[in-house]
N, C-alpha and C. Protein backbone atom coordinates (compact mmCIF):
# COMPACT_ATOMS: atom_id res chain seq x y z
N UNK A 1 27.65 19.04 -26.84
CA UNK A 1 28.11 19.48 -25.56
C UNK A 1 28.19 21.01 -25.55
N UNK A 2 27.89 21.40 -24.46
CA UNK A 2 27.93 22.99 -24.09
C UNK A 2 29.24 23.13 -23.58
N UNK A 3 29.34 24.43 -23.49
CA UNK A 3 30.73 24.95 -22.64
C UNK A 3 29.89 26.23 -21.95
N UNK A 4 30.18 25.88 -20.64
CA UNK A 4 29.70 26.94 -19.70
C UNK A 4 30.91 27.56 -18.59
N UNK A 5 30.79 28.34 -18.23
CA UNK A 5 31.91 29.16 -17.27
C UNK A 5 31.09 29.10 -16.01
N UNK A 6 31.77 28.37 -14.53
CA UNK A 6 31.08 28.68 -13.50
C UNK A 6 32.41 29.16 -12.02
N UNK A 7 31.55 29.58 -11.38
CA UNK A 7 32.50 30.11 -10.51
C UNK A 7 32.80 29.20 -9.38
N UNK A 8 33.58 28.72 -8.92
CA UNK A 8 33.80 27.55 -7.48
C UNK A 8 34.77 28.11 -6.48
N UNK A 9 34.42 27.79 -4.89
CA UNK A 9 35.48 28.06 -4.04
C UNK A 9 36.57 27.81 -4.25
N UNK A 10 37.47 28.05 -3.76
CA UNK A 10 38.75 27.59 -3.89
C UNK A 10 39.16 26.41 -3.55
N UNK A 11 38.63 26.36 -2.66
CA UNK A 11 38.84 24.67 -1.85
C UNK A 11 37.95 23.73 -2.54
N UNK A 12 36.64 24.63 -3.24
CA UNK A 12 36.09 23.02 -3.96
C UNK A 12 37.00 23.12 -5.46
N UNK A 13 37.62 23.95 -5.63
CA UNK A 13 38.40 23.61 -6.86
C UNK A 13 39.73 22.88 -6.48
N UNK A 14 39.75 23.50 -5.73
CA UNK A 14 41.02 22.09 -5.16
C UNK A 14 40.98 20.77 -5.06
N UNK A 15 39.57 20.67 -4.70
CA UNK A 15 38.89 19.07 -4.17
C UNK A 15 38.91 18.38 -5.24
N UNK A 16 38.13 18.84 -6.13
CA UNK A 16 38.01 18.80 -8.35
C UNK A 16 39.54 18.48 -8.67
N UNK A 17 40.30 19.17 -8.55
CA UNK A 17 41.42 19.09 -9.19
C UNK A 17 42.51 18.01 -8.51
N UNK A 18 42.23 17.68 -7.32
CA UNK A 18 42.83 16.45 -6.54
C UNK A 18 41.99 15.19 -7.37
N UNK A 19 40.83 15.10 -7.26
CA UNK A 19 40.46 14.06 -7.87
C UNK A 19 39.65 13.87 -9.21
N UNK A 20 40.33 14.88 -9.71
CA UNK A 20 39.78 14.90 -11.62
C UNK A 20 40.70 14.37 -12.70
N UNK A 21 41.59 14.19 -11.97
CA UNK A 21 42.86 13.20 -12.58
C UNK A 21 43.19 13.75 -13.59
N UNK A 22 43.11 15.12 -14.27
CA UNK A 22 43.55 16.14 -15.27
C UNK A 22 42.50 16.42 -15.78
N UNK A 23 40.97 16.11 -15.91
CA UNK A 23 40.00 16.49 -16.69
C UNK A 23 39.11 16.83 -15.98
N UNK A 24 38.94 18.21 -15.27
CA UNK A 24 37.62 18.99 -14.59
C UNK A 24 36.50 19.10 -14.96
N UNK A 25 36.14 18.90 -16.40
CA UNK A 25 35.19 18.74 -16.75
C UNK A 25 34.50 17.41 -16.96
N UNK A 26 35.58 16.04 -16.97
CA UNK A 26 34.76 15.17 -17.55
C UNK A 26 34.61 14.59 -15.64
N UNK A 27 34.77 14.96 -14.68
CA UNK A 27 34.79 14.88 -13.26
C UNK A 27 33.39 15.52 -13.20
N UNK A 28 33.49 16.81 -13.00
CA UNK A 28 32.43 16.94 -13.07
C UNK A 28 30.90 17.32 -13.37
N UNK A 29 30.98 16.80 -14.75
CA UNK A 29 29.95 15.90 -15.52
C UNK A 29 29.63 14.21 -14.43
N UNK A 30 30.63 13.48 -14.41
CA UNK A 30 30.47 12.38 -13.96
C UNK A 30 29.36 13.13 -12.56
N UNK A 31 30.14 13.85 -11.81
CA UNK A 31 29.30 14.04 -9.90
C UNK A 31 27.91 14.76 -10.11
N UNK A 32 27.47 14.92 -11.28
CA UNK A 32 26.39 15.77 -11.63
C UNK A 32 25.76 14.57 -12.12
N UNK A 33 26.09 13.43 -12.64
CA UNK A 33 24.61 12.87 -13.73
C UNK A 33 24.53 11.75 -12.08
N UNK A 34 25.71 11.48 -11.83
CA UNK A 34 25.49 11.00 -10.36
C UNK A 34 24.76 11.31 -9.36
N UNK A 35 24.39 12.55 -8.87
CA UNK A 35 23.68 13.24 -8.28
C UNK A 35 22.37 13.27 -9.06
N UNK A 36 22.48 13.28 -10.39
CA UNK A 36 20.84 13.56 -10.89
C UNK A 36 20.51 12.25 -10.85
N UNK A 37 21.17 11.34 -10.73
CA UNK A 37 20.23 9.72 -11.24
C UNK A 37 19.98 9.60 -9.83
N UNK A 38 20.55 9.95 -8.53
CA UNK A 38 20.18 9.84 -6.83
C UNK A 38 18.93 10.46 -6.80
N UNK A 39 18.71 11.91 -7.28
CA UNK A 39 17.31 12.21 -7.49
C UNK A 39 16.06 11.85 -8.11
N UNK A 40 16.93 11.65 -9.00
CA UNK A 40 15.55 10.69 -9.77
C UNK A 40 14.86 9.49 -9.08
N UNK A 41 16.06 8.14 -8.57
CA UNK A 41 15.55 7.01 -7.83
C UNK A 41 14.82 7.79 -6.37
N UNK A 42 15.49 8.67 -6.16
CA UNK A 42 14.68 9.18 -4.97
C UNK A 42 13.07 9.45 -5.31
N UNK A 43 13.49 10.64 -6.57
CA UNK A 43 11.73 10.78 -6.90
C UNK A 43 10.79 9.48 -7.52
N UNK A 44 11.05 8.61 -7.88
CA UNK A 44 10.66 7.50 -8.48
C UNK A 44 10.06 6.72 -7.13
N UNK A 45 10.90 6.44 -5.69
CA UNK A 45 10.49 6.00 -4.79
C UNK A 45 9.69 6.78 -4.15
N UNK A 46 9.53 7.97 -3.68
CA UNK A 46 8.12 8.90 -3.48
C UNK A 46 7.50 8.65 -4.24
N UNK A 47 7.20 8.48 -5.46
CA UNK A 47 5.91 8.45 -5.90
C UNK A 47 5.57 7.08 -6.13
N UNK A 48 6.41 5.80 -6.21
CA UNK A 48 5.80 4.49 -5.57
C UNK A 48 5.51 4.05 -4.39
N UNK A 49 5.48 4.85 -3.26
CA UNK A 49 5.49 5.18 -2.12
C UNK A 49 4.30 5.53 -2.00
N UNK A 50 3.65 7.09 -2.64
CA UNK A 50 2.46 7.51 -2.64
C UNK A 50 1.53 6.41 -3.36
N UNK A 51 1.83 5.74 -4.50
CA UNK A 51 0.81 4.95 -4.96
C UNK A 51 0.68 3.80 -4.22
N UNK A 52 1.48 3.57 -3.19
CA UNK A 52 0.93 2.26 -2.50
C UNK A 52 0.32 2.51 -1.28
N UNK A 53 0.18 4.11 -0.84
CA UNK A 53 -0.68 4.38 -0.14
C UNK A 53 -2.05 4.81 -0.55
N UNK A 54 -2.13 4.79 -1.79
CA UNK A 54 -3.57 5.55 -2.32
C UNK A 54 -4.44 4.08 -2.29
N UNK A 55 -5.24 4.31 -1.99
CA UNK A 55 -6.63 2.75 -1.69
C UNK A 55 -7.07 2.75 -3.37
N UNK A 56 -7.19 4.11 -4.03
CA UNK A 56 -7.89 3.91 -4.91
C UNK A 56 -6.86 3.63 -6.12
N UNK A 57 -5.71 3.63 -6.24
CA UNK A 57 -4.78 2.75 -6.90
C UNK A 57 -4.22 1.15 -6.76
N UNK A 58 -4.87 1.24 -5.40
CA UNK A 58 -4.47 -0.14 -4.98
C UNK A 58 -5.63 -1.02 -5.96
N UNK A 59 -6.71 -0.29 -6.04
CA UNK A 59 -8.35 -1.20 -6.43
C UNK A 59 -7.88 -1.57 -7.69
N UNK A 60 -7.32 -0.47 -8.22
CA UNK A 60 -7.03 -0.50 -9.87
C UNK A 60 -6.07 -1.45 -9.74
N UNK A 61 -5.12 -1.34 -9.28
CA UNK A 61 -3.99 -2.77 -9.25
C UNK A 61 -4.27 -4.02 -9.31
N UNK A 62 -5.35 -3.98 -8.29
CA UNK A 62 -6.12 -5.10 -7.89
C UNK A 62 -7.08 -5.69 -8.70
N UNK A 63 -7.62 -5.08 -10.03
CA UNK A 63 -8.46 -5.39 -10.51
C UNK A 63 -7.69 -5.64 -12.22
N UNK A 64 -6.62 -5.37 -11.98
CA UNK A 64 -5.76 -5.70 -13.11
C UNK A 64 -5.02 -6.90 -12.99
N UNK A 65 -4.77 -7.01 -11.65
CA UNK A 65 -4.00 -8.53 -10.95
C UNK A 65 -4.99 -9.35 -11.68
N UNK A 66 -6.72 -9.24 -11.51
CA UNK A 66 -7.44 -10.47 -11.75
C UNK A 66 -7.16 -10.50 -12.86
N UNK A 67 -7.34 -9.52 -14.09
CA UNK A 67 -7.30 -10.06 -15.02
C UNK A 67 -6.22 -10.58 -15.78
N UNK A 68 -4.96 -10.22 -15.10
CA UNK A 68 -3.70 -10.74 -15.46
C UNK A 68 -4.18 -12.41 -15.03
N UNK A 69 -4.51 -12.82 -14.27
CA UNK A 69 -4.47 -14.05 -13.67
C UNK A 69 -5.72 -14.57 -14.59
N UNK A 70 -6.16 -13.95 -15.48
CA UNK A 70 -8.08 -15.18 -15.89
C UNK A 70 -7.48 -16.32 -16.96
N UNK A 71 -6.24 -16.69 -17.40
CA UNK A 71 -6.15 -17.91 -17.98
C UNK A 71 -5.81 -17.18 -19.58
N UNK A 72 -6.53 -15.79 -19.94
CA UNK A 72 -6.17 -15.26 -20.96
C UNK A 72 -4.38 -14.76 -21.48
N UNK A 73 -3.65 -15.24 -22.14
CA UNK A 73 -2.53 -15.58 -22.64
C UNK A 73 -2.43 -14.60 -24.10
N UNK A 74 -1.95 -13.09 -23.94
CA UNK A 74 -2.42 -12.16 -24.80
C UNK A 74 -1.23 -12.50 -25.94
N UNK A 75 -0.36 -13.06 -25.52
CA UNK A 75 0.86 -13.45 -26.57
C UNK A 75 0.43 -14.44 -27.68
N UNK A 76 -0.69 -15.04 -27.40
CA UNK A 76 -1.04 -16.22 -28.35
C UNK A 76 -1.98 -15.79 -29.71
């Protein structure tokens, strides 16, 4: 773990300290990996988003569906 010094309004340190229940840091750590995992599913859905609009990913999908489906059983 790092230790970093940052500067906050007053009122958002107030906000922190109303609901950090005595630990400002382990608060917010928590609203930060929270916020980064919202970005991430966000970026994860743009770009499954873009691949289900691309035709030429769809072909590839599509041509992997068949061979998922030919009776071949790769576990055996």
């Amino acid at each position: 773990m790092l230790k970093v010094i940052i500067t906050l309004e007053e009122d958002i340190l107030r906000f922190v300290d109303q609901y950090a229940e005595g630990n400002r840091s382990a608060y917010i750590n928590t609203l930060l990996a929270e916020h980064r995992r919202r970005i991430l599913a966000a970026e994860m859905i743009a770009a499954l988003k873009q691949d289900a609009e691309d035709p030429e990913y769809q072909t590839e999908i599509a041509a992997w569906d068949s061979v998922v489906g030919d009776g071949i059983n790769a576990w055996e």
